[in-house]
Protein backbone atom coordinates (compact mmCIF):
# COMPACT_ATOMS: atom_id res chain seq x y z
CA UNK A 1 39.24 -22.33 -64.39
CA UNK A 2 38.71 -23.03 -67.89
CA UNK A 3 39.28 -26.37 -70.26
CA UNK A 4 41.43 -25.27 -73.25
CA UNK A 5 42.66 -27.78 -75.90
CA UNK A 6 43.11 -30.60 -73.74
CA UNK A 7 44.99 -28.02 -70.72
CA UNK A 8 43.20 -26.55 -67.60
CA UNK A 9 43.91 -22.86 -67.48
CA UNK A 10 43.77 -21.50 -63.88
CA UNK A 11 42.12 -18.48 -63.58
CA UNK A 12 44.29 -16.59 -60.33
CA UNK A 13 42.98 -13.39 -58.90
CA UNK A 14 45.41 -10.57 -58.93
CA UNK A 15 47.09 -10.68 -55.77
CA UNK A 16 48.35 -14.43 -56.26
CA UNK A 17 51.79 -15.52 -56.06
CA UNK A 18 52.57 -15.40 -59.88
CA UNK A 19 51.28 -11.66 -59.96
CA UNK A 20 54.04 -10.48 -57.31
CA UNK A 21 52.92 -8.65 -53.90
CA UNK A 22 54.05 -6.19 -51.98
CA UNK A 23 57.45 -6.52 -50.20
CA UNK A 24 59.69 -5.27 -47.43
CA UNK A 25 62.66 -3.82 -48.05
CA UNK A 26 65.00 -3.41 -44.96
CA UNK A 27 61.32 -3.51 -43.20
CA UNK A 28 59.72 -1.02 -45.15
CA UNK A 29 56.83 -1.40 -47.73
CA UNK A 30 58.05 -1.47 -51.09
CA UNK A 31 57.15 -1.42 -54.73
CA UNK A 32 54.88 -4.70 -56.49
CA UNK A 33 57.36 -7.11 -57.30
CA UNK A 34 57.43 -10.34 -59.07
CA UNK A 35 58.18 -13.11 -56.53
CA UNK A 36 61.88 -15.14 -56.32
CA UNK A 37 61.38 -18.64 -57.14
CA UNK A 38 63.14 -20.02 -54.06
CA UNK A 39 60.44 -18.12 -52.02
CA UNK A 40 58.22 -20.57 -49.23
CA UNK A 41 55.03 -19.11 -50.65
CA UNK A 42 55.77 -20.33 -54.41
CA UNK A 43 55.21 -23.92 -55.00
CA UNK A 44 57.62 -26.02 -57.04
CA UNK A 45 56.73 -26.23 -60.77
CA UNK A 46 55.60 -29.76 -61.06
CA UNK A 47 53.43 -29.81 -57.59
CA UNK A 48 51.92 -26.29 -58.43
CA UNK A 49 51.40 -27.95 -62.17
CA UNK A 50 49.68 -31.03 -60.60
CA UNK A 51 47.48 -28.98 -58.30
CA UNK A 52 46.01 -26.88 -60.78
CA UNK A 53 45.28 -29.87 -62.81
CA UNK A 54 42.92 -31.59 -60.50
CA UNK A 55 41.18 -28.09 -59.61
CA UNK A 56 40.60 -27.84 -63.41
CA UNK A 57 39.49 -32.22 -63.86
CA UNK A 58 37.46 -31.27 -60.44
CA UNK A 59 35.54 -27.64 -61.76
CA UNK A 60 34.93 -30.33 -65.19
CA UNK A 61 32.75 -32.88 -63.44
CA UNK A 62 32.11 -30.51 -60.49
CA UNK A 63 31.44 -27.14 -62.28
CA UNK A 64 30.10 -24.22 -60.28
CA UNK A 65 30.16 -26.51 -57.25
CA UNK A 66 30.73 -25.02 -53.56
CA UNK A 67 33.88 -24.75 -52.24
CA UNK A 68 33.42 -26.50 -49.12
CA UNK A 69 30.30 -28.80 -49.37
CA UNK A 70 30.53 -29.75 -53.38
CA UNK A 71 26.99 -28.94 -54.00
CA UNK A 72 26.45 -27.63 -57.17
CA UNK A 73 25.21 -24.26 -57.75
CA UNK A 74 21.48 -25.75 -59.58
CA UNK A 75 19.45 -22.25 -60.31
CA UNK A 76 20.63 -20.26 -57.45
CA UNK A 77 21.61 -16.93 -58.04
CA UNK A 78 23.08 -16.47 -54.21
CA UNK A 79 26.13 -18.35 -55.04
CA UNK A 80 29.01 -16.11 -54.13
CA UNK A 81 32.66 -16.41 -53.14
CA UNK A 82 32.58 -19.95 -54.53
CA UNK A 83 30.25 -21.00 -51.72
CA UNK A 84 26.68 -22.21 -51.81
CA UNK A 85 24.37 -19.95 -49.82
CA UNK A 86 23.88 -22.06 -47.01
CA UNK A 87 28.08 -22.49 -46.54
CA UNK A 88 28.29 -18.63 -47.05
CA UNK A 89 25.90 -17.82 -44.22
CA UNK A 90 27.70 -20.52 -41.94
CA UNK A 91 31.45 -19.17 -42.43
CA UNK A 92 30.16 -15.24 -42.29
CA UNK A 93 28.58 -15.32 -39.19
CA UNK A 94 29.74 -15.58 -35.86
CA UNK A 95 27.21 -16.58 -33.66
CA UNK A 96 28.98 -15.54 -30.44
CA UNK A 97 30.87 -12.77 -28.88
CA UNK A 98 34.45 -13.16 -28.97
CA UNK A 99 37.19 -11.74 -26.44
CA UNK A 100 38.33 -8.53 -28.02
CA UNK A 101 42.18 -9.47 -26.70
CA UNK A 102 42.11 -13.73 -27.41
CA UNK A 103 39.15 -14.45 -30.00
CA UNK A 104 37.95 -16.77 -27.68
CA UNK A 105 34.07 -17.53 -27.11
CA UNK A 106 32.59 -15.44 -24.45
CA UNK A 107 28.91 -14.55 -23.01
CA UNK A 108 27.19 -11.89 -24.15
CA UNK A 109 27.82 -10.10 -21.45
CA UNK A 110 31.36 -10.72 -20.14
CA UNK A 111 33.64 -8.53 -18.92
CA UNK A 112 36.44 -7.90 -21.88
CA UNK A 113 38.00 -4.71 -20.41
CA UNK A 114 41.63 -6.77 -19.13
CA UNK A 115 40.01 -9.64 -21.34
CA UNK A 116 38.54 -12.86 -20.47
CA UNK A 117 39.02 -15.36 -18.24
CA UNK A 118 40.97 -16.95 -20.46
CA UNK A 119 43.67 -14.83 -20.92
CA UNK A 120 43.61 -12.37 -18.56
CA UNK A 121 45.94 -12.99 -16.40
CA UNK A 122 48.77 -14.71 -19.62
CA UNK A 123 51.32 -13.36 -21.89
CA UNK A 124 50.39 -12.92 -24.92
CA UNK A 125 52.97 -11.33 -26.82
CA UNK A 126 49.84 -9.77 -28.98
CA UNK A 127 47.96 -6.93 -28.25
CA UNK A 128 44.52 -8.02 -29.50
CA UNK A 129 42.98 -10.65 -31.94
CA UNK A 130 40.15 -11.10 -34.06
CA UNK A 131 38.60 -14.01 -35.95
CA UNK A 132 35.87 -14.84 -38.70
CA UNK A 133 34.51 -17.53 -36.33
CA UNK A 134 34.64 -20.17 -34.15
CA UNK A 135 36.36 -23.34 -35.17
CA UNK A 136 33.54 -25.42 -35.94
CA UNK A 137 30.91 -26.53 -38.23
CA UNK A 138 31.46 -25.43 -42.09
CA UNK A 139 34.44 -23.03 -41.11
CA UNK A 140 36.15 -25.89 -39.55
CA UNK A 141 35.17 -28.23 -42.93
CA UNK A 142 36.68 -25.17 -45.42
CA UNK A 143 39.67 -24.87 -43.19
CA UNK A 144 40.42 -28.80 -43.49
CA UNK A 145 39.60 -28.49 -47.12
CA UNK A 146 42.80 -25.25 -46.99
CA UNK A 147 44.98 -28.02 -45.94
CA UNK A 148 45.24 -29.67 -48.88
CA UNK A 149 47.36 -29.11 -52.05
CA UNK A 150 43.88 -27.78 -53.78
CA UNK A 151 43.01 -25.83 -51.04
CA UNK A 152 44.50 -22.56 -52.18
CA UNK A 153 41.69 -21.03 -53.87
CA UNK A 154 39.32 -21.32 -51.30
CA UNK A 155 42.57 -19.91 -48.70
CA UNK A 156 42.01 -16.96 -51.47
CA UNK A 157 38.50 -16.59 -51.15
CA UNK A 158 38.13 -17.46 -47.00
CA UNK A 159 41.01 -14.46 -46.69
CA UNK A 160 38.90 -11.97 -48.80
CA UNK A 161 36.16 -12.91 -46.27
CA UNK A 162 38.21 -12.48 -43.47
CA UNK A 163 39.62 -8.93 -44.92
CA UNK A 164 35.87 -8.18 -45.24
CA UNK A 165 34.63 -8.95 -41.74
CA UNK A 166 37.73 -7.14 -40.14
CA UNK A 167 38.62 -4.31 -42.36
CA UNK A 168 36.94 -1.69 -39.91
CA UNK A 169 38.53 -3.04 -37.10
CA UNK A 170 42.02 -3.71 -38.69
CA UNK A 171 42.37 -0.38 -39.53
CA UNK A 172 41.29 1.10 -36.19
CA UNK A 173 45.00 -0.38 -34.70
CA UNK A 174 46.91 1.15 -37.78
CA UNK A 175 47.71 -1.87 -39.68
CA UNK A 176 50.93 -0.76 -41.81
CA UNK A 177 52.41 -4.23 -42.43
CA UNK A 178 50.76 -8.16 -42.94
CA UNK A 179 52.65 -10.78 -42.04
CA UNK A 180 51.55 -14.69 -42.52
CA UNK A 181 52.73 -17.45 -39.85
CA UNK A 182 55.27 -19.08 -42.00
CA UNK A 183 55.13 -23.29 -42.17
CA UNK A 184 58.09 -24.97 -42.02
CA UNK A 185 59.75 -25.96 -45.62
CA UNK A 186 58.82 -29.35 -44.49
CA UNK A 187 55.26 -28.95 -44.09
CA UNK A 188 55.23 -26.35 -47.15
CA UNK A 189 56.87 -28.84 -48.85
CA UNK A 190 54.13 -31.76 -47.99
CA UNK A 191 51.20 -29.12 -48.55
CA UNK A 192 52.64 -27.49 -51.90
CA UNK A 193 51.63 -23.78 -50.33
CA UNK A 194 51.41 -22.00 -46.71
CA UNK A 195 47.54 -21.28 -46.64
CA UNK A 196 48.03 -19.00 -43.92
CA UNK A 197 50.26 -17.05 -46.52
CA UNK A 198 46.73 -17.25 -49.15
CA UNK A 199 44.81 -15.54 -46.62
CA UNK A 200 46.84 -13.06 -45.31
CA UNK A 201 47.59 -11.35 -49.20
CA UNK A 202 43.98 -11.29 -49.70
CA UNK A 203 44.27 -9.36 -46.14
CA UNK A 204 46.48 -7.17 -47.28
CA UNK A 205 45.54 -6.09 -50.56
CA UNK A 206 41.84 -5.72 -48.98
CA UNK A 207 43.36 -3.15 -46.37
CA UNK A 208 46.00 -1.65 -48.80
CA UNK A 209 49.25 -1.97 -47.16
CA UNK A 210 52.21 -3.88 -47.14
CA UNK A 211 52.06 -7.98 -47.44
CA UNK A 212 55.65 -9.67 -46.40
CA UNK A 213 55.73 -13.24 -46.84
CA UNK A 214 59.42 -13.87 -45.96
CA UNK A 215 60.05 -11.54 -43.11
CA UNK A 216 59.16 -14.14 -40.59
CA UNK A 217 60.79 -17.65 -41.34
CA UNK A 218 60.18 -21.33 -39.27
CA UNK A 219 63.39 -22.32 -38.02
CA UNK A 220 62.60 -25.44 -35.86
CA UNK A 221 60.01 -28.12 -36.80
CA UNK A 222 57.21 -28.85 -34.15
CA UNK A 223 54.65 -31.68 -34.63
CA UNK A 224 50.98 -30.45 -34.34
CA UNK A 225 49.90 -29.42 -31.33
CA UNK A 226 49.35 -33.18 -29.82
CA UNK A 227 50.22 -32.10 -26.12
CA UNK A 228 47.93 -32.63 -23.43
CA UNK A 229 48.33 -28.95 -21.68
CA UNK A 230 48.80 -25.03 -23.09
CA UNK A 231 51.96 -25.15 -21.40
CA UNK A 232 53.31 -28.22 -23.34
CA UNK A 233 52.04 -26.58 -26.59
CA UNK A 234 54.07 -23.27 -25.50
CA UNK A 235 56.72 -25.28 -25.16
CA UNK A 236 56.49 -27.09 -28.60
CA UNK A 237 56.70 -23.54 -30.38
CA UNK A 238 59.43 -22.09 -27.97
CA UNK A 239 61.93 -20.58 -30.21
CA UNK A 240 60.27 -21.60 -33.37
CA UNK A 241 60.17 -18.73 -35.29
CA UNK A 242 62.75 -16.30 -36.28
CA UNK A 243 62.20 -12.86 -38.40
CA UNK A 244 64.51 -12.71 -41.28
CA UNK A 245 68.00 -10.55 -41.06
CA UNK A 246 68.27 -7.01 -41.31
CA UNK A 247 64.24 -7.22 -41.57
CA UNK A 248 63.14 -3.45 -39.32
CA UNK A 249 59.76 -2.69 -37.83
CA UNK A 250 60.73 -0.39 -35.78
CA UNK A 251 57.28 1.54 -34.62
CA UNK A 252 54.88 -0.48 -36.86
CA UNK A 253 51.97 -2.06 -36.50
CA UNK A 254 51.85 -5.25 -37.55
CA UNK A 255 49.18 -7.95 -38.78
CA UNK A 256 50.25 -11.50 -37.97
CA UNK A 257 47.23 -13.96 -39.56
CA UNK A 258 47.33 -17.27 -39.28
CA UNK A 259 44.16 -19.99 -40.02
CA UNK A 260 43.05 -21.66 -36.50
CA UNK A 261 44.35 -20.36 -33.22
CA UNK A 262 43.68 -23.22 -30.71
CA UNK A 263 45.50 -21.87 -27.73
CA UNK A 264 47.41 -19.15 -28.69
CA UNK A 265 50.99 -20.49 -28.33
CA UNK A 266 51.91 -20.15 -31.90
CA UNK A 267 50.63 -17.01 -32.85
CA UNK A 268 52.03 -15.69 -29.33
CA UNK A 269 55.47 -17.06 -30.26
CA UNK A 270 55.74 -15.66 -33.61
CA UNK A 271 54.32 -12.24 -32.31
CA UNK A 272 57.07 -11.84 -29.73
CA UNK A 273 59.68 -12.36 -32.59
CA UNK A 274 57.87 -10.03 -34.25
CA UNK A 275 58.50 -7.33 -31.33
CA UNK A 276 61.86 -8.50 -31.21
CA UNK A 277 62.48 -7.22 -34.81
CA UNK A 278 61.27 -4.02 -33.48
CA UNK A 279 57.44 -4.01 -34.09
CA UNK A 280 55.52 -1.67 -31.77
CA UNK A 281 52.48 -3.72 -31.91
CA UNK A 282 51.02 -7.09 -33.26
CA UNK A 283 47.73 -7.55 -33.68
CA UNK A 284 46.08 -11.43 -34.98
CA UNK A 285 43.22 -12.33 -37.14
CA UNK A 286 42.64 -15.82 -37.81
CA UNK A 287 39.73 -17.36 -39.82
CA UNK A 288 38.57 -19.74 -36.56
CA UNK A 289 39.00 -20.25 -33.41
């Protein structure tokens, strides 16, 4: 982000929206295209416009500063991703095991073979999931900070970190096809961008395959998860999602990433209209959980 005459230039890596990403055509991976300005994951001129102009007044008084914590980068020479070292170590480790088929926490030595306790014995409507960590500490501060309508460069940079600590894993299952939980046009609208959508195309380009924003679409509004009970939350996302007409993924494998997976019941709704599109298998990374 640099100041030039009086304007803040945005520097965007090459996989933003404004550089195009790869589509689906009738479900298959297509060539790079430029994006359609009624798509959810472009923001409106004015609210992108406004955005990028308080990233570029913040990297002025702020410069070099961490994306998370604001401390500024001093002499350091660990300061990567746009973190300070001590943020970077916090958001790349996982300090606990995780249940190969629900990301949850688990002991160390827990029986994952059916998965855990948690979800052994539920519906998922996804075959496995993974995450970058559990949702607390600095990962839960930088996904608050994602939230916000300045959060998208560090959604960038916390998906390239995600790519990096899944990759191996990811394309074990045959990932052919990543697919971000879509917000609701309210919500997008509020927000300015689906951050969910910023991490998964930094997925995607990491693991070379197709990225489709617009194949799955929100069709009913749900408040945030407020209910008491996983059944009430299953309940708020029944029927929420919907993937787009004529959209075919018939025998793929597909990546469905999201940013916090509390309970499962969203991710689990939009992977079983996934399936119903014709996907052979879903598979979820999140950032926390």
């Amino acid at each position: 982000m640099v100041p030039v005459l009086g304007c803040v230039v945005w520097r965007r890596n090459q996989y933003s929206p404004r550089s195009g990403v790869l589509r689906l055509a009738g479900g298959l991976p297509g060539r790079k295209q430029s994006q359609s300005p009624r798509s959810p994951t472009c923001v409106p001129p004015m609210r992108r416009g406004l955005a990028e102009l308080i990233r570029g007044l913040a990297q002025l008084f702020l410069p070099n500063s961490c994306l998370v914590c604001d401390a500024p980068e001093g002499d350091r020479t660990d300061f990567r991703h746009g973190l300070c070292s001590e943020c970077l170590r916090a958001v790349s480790h996982d300090p606990h095991s995780a249940c190969p088929r629900c990301a949850a926490t688990i002991g160390p030595h827990t029986d994952t073979k059916d998965g855990c306790a948690a979800c052994r014995s539920v519906s998922l409507g996804f075959t496995s999931a993974m995450r970058l960590g559990p949702y607390a500490g600095r990962l839960r501060d930088a996904v608050l900070r994602m939230k916000s309508a300045h959060g998208e460069g560090l959604a960038e940079m916390m998906g390239r970190m995600l790519a990096e600590a899944t990759a191996t894993r990811l394309r074990s299952e045959g990932v052919e096809v990543v697919v971000p939980v879509p917000l609701h046009w309210r919500r997008w609208w509020e927000r300015g961008y689906n951050q969910s959508a910023s991490v998964a195309r930094e997925v995607a380009a990491h693991l070379g395959v197709a990225f489709a924003p617009r194949l799955l679409r929100r069709v009913r509004y749900s408040p945030q998860h407020l209910q008491p009970s996983a059944t009430a939350r299953r309940e708020n996302v029944k029927d929420a999602f919907r993937a787009r007409r004529h959209a075919s993924l018939r025998g793929r494998t597909v990546l469905l990433v999201d940013d916090v997976m509390t309970t499962g019941s969203t991710v689990g709704e939009a992977a079983r209209s996934l399936r119903d599109a014709g996907a052979a298998k879903v598979v979820v990374a999140v950032l926390a959980r």
